[in-house]
PDB file of N, CA and C in Angstrom:
ATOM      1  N   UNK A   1      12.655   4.577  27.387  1.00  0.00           N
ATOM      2  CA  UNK A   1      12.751   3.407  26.557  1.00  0.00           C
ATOM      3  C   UNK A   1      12.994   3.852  25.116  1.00  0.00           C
ATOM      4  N   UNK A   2      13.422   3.226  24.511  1.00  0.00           N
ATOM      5  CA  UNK A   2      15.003   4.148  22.674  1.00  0.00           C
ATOM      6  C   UNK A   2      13.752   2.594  22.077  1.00  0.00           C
ATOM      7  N   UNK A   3      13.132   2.964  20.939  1.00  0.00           N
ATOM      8  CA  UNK A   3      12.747   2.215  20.092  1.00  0.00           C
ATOM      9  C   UNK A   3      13.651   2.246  19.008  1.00  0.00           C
ATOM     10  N   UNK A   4      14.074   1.166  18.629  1.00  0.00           N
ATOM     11  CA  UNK A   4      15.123   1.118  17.148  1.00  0.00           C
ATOM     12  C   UNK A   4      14.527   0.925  16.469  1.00  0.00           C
ATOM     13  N   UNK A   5      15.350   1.691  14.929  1.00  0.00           N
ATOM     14  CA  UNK A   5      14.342   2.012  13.520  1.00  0.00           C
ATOM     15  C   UNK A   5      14.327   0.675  13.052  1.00  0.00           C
ATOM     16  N   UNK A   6      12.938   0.497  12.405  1.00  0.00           N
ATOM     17  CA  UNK A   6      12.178  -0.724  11.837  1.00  0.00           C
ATOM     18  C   UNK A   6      13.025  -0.689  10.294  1.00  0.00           C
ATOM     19  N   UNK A   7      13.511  -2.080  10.493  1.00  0.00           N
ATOM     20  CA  UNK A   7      14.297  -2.372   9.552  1.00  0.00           C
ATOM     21  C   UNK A   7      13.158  -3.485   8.910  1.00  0.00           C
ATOM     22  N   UNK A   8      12.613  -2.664   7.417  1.00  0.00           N
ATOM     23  CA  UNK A   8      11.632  -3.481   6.336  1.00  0.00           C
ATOM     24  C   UNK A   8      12.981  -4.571   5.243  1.00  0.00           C
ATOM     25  N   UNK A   9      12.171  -5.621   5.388  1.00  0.00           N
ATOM     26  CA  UNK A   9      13.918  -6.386   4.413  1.00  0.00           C
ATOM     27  C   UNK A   9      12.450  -6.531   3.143  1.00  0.00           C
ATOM     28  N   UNK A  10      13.276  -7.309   2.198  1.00  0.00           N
ATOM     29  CA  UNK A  10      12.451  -7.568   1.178  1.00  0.00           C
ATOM     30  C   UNK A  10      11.378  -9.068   1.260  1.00  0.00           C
ATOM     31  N   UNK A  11      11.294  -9.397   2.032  1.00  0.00           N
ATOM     32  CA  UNK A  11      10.421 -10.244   2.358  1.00  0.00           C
ATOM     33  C   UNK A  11       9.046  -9.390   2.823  1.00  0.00           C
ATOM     34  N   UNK A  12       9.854  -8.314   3.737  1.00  0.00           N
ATOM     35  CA  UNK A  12       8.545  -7.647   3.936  1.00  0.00           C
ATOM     36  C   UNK A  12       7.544  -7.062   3.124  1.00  0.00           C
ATOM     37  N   UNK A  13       8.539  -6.360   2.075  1.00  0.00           N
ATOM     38  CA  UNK A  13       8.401  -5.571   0.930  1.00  0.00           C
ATOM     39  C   UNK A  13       7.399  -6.868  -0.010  1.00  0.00           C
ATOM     40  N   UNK A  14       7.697  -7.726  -0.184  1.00  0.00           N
ATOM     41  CA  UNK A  14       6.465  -9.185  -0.860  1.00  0.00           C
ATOM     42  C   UNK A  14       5.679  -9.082   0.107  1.00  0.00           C
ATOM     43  N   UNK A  15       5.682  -9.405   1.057  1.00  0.00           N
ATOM     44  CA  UNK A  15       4.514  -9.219   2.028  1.00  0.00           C
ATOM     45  C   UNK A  15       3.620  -7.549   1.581  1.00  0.00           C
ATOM     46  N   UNK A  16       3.897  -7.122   2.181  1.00  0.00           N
ATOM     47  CA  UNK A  16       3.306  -5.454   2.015  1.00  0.00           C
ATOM     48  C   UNK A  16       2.438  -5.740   0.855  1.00  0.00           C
ATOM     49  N   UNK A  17       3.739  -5.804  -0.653  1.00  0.00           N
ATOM     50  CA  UNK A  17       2.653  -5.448  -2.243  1.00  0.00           C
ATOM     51  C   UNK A  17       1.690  -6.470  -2.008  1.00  0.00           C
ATOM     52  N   UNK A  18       2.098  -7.912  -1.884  1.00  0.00           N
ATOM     53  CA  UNK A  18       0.588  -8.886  -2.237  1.00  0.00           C
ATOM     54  C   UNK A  18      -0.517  -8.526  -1.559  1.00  0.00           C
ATOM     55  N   UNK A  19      -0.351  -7.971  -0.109  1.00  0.00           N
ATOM     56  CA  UNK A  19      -1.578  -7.870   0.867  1.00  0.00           C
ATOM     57  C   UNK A  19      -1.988  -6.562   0.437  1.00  0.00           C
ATOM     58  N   UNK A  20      -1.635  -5.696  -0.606  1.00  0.00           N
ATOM     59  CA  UNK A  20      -2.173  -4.367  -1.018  1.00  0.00           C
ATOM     60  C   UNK A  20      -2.862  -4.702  -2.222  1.00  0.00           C
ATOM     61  N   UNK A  21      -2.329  -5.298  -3.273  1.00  0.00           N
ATOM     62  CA  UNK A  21      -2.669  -5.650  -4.553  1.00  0.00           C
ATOM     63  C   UNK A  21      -4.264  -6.890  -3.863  1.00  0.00           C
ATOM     64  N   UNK A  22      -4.196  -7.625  -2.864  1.00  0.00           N
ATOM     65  CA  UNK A  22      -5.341  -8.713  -2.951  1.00  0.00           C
ATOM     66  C   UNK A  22      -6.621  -7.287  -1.727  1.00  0.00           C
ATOM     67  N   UNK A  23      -6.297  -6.689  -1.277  1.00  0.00           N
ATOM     68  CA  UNK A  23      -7.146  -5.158  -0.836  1.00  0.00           C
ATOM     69  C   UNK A  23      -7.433  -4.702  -1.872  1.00  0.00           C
ATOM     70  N   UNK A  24      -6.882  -3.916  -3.260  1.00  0.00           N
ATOM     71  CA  UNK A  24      -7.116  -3.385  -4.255  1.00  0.00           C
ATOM     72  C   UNK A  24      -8.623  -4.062  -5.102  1.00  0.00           C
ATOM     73  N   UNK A  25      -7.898  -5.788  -4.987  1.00  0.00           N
ATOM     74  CA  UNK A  25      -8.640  -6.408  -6.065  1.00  0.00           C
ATOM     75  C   UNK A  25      -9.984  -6.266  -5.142  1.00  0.00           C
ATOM     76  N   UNK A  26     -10.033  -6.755  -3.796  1.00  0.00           N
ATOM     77  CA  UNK A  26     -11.340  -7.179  -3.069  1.00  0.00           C
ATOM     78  C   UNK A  26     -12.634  -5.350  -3.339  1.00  0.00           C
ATOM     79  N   UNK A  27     -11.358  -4.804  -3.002  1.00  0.00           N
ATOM     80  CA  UNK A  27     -12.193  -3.285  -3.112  1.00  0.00           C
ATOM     81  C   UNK A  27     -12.730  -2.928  -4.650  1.00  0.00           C
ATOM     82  N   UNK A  28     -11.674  -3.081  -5.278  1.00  0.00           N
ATOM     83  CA  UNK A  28     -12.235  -3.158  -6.936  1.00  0.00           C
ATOM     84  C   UNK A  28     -13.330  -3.548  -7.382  1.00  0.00           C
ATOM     85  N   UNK A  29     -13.573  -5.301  -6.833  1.00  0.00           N
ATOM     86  CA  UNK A  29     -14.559  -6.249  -6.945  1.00  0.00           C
ATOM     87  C   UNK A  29     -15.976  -5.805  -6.547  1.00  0.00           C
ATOM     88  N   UNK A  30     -15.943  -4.896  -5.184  1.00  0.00           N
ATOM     89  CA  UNK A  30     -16.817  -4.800  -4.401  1.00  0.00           C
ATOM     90  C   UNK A  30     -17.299  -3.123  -5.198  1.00  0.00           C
ATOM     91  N   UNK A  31     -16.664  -2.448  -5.819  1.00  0.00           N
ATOM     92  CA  UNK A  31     -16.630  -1.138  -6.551  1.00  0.00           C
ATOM     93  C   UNK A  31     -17.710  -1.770  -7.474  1.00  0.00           C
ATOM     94  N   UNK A  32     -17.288  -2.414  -8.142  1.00  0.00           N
ATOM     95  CA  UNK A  32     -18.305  -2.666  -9.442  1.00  0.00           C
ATOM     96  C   UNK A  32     -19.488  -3.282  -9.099  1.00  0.00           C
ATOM     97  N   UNK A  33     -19.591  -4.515  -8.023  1.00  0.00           N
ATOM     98  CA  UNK A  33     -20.870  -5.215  -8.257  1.00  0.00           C
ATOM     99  C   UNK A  33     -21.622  -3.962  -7.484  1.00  0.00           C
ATOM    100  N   UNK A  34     -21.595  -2.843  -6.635  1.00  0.00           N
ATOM    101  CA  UNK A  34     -22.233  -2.169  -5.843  1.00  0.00           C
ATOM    102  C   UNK A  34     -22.566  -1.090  -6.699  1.00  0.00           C
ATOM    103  N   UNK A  35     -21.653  -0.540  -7.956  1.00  0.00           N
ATOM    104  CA  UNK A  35     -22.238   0.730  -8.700  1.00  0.00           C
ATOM    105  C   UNK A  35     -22.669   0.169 -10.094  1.00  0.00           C
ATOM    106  N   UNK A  36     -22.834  -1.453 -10.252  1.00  0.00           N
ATOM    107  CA  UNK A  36     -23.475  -2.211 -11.125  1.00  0.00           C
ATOM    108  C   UNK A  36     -23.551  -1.152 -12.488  1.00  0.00           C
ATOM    109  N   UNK A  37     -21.961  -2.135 -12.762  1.00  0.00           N
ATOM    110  CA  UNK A  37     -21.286  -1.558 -14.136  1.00  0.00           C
ATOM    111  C   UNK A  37     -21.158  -3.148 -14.237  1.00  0.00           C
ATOM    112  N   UNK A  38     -21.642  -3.098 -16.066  1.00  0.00           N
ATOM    113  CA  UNK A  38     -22.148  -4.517 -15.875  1.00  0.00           C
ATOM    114  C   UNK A  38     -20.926  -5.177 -16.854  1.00  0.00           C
ATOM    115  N   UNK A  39     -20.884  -6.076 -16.906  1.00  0.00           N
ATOM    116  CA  UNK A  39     -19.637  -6.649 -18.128  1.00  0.00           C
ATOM    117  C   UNK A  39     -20.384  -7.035 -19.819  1.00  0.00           C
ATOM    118  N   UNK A  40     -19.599  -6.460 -20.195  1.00  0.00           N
ATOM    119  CA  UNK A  40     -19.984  -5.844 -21.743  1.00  0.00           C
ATOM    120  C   UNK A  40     -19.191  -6.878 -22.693  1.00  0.00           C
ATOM    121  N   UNK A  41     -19.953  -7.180 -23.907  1.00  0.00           N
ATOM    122  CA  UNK A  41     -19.132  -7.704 -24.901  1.00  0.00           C
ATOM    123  C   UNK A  41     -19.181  -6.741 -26.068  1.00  0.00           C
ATOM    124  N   UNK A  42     -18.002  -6.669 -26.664  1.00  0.00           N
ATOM    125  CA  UNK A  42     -17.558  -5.345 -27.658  1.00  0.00           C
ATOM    126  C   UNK A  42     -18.470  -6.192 -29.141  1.00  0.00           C
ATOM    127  N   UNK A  43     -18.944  -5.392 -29.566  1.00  0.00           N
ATOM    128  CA  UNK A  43     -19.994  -5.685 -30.944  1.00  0.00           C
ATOM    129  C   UNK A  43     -19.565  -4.445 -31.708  1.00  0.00           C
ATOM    130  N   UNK A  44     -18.684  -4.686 -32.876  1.00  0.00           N
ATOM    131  CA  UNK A  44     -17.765  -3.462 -33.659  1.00  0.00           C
ATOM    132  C   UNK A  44     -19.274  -3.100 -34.381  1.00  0.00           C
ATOM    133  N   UNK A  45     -19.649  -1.413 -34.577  1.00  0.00           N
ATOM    134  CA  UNK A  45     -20.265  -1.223 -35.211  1.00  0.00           C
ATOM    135  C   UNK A  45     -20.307  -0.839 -36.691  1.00  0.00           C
ATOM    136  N   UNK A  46     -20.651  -1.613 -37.539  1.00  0.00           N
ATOM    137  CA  UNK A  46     -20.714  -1.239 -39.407  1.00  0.00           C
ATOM    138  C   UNK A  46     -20.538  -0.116 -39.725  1.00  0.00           C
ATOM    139  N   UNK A  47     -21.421   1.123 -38.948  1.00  0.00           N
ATOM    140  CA  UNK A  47     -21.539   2.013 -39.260  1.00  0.00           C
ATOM    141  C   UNK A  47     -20.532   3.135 -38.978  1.00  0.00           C
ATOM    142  N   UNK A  48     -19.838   3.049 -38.041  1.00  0.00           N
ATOM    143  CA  UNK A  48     -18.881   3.871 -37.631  1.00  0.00           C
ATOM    144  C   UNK A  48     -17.242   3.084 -37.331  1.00  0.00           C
ATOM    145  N   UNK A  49     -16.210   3.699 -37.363  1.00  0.00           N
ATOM    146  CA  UNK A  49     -14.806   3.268 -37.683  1.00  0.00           C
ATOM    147  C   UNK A  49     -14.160   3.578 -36.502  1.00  0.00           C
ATOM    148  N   UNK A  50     -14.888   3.120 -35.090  1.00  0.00           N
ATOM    149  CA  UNK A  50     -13.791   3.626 -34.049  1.00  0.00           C
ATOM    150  C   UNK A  50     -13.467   2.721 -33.405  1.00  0.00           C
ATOM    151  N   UNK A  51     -12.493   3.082 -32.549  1.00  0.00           N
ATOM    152  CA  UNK A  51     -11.470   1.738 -31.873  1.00  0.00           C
ATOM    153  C   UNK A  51     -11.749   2.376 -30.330  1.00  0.00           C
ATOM    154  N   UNK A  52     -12.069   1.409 -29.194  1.00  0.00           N
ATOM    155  CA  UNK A  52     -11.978   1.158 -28.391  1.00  0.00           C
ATOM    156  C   UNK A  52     -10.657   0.514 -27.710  1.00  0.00           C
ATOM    157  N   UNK A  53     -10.273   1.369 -26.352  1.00  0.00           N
ATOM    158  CA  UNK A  53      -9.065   0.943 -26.178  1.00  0.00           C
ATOM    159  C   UNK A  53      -9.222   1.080 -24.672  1.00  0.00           C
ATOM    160  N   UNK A  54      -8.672  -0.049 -24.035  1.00  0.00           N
ATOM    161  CA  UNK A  54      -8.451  -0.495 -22.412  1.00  0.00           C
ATOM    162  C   UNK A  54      -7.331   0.464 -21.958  1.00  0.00           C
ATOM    163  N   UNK A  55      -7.905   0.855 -20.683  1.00  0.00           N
ATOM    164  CA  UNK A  55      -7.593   2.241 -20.470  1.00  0.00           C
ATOM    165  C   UNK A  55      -6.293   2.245 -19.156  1.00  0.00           C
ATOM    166  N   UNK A  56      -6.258   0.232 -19.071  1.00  0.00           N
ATOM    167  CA  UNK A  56      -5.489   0.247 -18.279  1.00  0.00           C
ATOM    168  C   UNK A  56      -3.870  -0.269 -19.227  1.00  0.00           C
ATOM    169  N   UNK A  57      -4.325  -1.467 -20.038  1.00  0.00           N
ATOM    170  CA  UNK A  57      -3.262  -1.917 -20.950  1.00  0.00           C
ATOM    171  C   UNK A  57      -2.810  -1.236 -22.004  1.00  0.00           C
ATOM    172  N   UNK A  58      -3.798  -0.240 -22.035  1.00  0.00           N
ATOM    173  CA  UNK A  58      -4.023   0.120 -23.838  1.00  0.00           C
ATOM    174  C   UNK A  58      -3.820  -0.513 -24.793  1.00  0.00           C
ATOM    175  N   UNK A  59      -4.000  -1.707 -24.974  1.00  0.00           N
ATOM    176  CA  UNK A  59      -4.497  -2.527 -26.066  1.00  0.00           C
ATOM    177  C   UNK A  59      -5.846  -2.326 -26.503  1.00  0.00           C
ATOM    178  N   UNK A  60      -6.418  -2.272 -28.077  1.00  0.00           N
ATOM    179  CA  UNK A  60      -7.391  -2.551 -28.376  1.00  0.00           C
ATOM    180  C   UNK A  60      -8.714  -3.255 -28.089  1.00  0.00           C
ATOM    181  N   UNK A  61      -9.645  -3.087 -27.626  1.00  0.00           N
ATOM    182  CA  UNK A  61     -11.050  -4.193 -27.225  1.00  0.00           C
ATOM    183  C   UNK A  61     -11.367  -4.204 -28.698  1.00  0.00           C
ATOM    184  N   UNK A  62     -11.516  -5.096 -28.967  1.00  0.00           N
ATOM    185  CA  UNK A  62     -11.517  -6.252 -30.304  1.00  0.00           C
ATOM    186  C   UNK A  62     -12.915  -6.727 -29.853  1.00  0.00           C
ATOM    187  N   UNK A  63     -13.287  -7.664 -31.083  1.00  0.00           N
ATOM    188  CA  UNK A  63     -14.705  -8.388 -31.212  1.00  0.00           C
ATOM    189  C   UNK A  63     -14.828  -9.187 -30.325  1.00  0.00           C
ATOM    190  N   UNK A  64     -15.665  -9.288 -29.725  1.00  0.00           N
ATOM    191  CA  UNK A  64     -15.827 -10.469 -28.696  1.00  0.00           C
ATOM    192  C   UNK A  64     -15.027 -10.132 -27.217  1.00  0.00           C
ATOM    193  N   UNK A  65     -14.302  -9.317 -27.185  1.00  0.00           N
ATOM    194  CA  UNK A  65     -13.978  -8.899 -25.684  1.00  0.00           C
ATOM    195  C   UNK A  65     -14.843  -8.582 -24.693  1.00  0.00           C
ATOM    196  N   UNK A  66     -14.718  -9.103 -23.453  1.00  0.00           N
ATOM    197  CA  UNK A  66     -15.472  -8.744 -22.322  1.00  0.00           C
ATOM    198  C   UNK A  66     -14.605  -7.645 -21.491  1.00  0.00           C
ATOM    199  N   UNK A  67     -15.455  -6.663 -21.464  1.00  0.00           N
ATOM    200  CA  UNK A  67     -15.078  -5.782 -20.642  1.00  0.00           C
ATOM    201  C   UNK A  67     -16.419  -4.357 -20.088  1.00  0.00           C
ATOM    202  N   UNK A  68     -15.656  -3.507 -19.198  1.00  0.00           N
ATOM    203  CA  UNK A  68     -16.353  -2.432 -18.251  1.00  0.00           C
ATOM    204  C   UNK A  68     -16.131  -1.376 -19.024  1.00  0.00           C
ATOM    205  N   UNK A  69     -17.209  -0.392 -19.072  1.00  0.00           N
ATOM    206  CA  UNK A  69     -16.989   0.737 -19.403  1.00  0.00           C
ATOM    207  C   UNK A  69     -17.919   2.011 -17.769  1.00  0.00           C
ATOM    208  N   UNK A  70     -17.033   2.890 -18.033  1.00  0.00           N
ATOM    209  CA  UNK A  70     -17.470   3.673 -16.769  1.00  0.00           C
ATOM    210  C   UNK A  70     -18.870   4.523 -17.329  1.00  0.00           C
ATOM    211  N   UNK A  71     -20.208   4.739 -16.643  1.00  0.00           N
ATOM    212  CA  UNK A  71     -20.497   5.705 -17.338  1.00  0.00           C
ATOM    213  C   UNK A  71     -20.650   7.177 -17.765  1.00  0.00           C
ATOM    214  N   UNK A  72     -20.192   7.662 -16.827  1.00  0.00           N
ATOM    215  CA  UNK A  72     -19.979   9.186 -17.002  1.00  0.00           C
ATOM    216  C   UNK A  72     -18.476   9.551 -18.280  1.00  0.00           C
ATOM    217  N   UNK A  73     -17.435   9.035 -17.655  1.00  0.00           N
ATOM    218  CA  UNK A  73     -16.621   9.810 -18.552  1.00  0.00           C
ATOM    219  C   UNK A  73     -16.708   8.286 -20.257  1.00  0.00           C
ATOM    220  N   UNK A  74     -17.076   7.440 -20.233  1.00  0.00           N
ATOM    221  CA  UNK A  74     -17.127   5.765 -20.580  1.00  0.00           C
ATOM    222  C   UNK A  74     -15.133   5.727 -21.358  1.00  0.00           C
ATOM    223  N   UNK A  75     -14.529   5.550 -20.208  1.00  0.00           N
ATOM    224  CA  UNK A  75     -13.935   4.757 -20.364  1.00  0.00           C
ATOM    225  C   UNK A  75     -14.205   3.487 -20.526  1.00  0.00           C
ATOM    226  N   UNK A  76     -13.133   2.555 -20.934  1.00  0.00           N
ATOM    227  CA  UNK A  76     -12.939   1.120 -21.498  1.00  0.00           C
ATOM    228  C   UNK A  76     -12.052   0.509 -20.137  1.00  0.00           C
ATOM    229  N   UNK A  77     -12.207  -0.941 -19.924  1.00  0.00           N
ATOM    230  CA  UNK A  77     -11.062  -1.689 -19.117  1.00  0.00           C
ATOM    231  C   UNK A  77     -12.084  -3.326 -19.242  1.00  0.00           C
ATOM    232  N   UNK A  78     -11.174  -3.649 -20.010  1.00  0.00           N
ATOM    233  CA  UNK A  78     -10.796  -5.492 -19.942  1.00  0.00           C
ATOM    234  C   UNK A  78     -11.091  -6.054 -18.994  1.00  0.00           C
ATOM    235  N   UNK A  79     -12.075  -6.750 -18.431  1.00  0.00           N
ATOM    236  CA  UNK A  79     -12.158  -7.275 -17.276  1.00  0.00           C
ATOM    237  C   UNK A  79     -11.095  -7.916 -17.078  1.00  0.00           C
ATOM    238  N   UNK A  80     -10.101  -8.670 -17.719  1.00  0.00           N
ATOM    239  CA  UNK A  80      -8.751  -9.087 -17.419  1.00  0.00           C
ATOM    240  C   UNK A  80      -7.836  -8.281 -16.804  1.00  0.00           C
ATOM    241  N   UNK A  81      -7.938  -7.155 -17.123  1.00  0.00           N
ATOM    242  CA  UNK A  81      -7.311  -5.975 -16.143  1.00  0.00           C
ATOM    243  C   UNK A  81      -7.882  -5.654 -15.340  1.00  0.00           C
ATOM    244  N   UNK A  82      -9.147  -5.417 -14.956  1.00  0.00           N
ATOM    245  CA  UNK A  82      -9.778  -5.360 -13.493  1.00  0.00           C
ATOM    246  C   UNK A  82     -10.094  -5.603 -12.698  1.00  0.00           C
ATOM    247  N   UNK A  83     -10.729  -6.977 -13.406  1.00  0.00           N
ATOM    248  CA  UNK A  83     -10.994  -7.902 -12.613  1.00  0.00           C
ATOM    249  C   UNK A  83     -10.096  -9.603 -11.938  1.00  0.00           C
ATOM    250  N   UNK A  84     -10.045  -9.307 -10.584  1.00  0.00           N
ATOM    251  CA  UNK A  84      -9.245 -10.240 -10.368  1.00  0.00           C
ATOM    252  C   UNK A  84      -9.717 -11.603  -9.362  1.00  0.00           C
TER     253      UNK A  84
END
């Protein structure tokens, strides 16, 4: 029995990314509430002049941003970027 090669069209290809990207997010989701990294609001400190930056957009975390920081290495990420 000759199996013929699996022809992926681009429908499939939308299929495939969304059902990987909504796995990513569920696993992501389930990453954080389980190693309880908690969601942070950025409070610029007086005393020192440094900038915090989202490690996925690299845009700036500004005053009042909610976001994750890791704690070992403490990266930055926007819950808008991580969380989905």
């Amino acid at each position: 029995m000759r199996v013929d090669r699996l022809e992926i069209t681009n429908d499939h290809m939308i299929f495939i990314t969304i059902t990987t990207l909504l796995a990513i997010a569920f696993v992501g989701r389930h990453f954080w509430r389980r190693n309880g990294l908690q969601k942070l609001t950025f409070r610029q400190n007086p005393n020192k002049n440094v900038a915090a930056f989202c490690t996925v957009c690299l845009d700036e975390i500004t005053e009042g941003d909610k976001f994750r920081r890791l704690p070992e290495y403490k990266h930055c990420f926007h819950l808008e970027c991580i969380d989905v």
